[in-house]
N, C-alpha and C. Protein backbone atom coordinates (compact mmCIF):
# COMPACT_ATOMS: atom_id res chain seq x y z
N UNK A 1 -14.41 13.57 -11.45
CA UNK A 1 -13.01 13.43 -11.14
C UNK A 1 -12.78 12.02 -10.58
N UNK A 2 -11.89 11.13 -11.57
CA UNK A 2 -11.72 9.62 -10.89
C UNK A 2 -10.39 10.14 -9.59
N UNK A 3 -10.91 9.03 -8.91
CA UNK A 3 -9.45 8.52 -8.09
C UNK A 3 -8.61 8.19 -8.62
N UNK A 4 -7.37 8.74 -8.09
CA UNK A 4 -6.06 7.91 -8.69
C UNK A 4 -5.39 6.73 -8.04
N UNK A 5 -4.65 5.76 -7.83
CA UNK A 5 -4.20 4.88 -6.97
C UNK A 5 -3.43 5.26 -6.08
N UNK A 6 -3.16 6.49 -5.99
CA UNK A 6 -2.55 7.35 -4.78
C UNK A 6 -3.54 8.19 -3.81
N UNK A 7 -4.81 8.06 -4.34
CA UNK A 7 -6.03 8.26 -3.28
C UNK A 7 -6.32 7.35 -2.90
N UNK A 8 -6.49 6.29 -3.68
CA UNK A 8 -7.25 4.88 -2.96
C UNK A 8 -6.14 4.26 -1.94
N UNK A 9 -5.20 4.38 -1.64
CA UNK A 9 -3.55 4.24 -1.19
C UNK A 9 -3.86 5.10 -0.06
N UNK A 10 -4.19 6.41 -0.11
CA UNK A 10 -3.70 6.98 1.26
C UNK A 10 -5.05 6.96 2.45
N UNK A 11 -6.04 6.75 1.38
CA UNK A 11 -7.53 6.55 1.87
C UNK A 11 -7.40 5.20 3.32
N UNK A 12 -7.18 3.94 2.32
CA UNK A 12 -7.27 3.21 2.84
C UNK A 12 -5.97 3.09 3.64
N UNK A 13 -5.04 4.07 3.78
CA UNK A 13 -4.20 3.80 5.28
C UNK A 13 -4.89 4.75 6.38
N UNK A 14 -5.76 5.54 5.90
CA UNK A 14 -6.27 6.46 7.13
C UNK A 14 -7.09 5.59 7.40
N UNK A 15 -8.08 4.85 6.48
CA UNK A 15 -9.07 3.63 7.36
C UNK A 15 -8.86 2.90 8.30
N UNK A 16 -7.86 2.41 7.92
CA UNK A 16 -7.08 1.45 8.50
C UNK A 16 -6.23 1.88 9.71
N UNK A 17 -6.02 3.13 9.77
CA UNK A 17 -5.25 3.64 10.52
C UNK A 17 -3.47 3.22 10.60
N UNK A 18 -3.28 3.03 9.26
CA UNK A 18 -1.77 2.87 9.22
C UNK A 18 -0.28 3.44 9.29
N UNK A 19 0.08 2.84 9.60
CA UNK A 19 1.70 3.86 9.93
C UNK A 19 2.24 2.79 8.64
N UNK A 20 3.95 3.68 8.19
CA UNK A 20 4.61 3.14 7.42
C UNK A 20 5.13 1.80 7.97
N UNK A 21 5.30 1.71 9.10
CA UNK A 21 5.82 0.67 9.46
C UNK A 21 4.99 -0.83 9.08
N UNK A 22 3.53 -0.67 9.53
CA UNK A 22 2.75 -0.99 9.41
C UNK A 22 2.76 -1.52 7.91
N UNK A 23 2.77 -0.51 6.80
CA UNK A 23 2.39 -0.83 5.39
C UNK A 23 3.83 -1.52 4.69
N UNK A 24 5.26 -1.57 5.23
CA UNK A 24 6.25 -2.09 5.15
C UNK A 24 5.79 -3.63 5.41
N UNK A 25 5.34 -4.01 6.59
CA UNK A 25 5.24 -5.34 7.11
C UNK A 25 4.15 -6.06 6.02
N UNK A 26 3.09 -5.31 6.11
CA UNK A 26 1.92 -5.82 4.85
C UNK A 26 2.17 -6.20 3.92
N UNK A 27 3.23 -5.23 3.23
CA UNK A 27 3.98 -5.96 1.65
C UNK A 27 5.11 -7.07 1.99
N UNK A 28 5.60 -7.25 3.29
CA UNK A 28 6.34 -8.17 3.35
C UNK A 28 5.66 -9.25 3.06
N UNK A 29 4.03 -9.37 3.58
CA UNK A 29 3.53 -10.62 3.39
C UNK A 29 3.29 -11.45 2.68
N UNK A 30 3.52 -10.20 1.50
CA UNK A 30 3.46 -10.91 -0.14
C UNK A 30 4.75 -10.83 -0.68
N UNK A 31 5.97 -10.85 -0.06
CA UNK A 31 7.38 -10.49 -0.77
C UNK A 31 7.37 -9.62 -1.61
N UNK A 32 7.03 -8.70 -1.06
CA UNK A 32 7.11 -7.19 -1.97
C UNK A 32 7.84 -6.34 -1.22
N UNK A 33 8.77 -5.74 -1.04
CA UNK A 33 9.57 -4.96 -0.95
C UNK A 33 9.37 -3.43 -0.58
N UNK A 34 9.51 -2.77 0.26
CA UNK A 34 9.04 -1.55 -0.25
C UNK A 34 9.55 -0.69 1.28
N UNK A 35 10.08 0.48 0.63
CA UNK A 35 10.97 1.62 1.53
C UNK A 35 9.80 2.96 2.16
N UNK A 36 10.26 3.04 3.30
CA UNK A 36 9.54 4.16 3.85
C UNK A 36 9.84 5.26 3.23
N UNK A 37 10.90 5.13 2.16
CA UNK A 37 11.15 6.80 1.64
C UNK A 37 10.24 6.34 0.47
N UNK A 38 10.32 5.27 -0.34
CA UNK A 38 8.87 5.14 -1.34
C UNK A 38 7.54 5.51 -0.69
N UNK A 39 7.06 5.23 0.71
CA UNK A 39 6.24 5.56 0.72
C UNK A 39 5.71 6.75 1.18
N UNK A 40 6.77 7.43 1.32
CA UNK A 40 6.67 9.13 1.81
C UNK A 40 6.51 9.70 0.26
N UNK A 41 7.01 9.40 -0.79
CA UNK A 41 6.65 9.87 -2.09
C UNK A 41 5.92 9.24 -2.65
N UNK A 42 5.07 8.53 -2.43
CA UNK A 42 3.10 8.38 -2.43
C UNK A 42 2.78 9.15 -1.86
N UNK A 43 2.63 9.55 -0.72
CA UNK A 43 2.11 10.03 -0.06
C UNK A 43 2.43 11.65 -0.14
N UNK A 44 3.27 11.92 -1.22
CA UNK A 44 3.24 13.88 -1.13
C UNK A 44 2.31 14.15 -1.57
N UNK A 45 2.09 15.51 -1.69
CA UNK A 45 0.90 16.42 -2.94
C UNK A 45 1.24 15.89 -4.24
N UNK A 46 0.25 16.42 -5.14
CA UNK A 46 0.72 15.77 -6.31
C UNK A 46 1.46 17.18 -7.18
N UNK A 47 1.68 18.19 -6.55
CA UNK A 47 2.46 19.61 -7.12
C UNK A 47 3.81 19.42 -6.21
N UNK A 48 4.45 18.44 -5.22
CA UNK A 48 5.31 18.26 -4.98
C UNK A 48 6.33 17.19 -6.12
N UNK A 49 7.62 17.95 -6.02
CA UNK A 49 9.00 18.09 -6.98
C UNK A 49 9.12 16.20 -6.64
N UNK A 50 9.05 15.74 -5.42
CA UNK A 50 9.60 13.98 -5.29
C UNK A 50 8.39 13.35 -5.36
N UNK A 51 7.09 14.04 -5.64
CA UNK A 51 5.95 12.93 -5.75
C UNK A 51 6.12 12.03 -6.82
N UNK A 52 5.60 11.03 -6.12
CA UNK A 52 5.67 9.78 -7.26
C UNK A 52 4.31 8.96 -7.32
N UNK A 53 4.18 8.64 -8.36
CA UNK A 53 2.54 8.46 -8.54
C UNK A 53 2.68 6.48 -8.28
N UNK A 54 1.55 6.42 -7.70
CA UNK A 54 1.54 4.58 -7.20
C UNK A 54 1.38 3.88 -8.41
N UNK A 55 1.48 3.29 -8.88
CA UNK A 55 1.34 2.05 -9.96
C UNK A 55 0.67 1.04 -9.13
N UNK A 56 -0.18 0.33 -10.48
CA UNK A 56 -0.80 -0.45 -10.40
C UNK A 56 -0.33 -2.07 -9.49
N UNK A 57 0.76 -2.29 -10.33
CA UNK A 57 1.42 -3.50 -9.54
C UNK A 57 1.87 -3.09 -8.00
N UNK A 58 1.86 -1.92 -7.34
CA UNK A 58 2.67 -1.27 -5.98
C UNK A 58 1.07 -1.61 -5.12
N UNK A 59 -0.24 -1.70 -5.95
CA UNK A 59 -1.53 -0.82 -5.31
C UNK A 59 -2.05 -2.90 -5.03
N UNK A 60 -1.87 -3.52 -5.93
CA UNK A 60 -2.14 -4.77 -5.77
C UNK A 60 -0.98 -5.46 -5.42
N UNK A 61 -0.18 -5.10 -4.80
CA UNK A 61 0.66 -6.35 -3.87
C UNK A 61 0.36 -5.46 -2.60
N UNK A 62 -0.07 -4.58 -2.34
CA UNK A 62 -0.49 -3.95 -1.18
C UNK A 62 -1.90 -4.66 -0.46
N UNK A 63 -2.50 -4.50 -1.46
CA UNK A 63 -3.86 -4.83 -1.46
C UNK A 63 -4.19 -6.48 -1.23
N UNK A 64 -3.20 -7.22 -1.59
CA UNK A 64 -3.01 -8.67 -1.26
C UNK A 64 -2.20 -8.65 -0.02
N UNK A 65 -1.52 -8.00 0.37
CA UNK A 65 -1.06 -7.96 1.84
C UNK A 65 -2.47 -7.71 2.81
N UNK A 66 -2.58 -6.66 2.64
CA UNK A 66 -3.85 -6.28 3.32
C UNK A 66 -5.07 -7.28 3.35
N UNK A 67 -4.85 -7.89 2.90
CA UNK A 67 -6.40 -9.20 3.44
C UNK A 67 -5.64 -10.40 3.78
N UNK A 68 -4.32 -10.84 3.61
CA UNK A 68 -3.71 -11.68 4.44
C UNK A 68 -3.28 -10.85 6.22
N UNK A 69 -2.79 -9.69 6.14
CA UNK A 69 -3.08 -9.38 6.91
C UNK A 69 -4.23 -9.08 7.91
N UNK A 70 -5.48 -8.77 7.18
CA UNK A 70 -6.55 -8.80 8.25
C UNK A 70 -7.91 -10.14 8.58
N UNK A 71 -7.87 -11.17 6.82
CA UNK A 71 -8.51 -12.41 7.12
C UNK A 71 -7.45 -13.78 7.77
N UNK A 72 -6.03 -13.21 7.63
CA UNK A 72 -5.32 -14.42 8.03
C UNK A 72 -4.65 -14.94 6.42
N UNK A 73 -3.76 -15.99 6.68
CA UNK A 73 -3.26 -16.87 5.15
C UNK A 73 -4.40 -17.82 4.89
N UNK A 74 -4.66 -17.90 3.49
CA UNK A 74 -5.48 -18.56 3.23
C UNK A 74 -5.22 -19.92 3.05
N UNK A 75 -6.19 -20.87 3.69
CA UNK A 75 -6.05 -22.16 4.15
C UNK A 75 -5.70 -22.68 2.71
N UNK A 76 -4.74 -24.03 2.84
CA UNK A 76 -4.50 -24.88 1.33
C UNK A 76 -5.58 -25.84 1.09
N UNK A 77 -6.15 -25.74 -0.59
CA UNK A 77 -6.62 -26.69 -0.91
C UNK A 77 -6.13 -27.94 -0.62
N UNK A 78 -7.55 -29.32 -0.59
CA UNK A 78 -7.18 -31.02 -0.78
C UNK A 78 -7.37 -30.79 -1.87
């Protein structure tokens, strides 16, 4: 049974220990956008009527927040 990007998604906010607020600010870091009611429908069952399944582009602007958020912005090339 693979993971879906809505396991690897809720996984790594329990690692992390994240709140929505939290995962709101993260995508800000990359100008990505994103509503606490989007992320309450990631986060249902997947036999729930408003679940909504994560996409790929939602899982990597997350995922690029998340290491600016925890290594810092990455320094500019000379």
């Amino acid at each position: 049974m693979a993971l879906t990007n809505n396991d690897i998604f809720k996984k790594l906010r329990v690692a992390h220990k994240l709140r929505d607020d939290d995962i709101v600010q993260i995508c800000a870091l990359v100008d990505f956008k994103v509503t606490k009611s989007e992320l309450g429908a990631i986060f249902r069952s997947e036999n729930h009527p408003k679940y909504v399944e994560c996409g790929d582009q939602f899982l990597r602007n997350f995922l690029n927040g998340l290491i600016i958020h925890l290594r810092g912005p990455m320094p500019e090339k000379k």
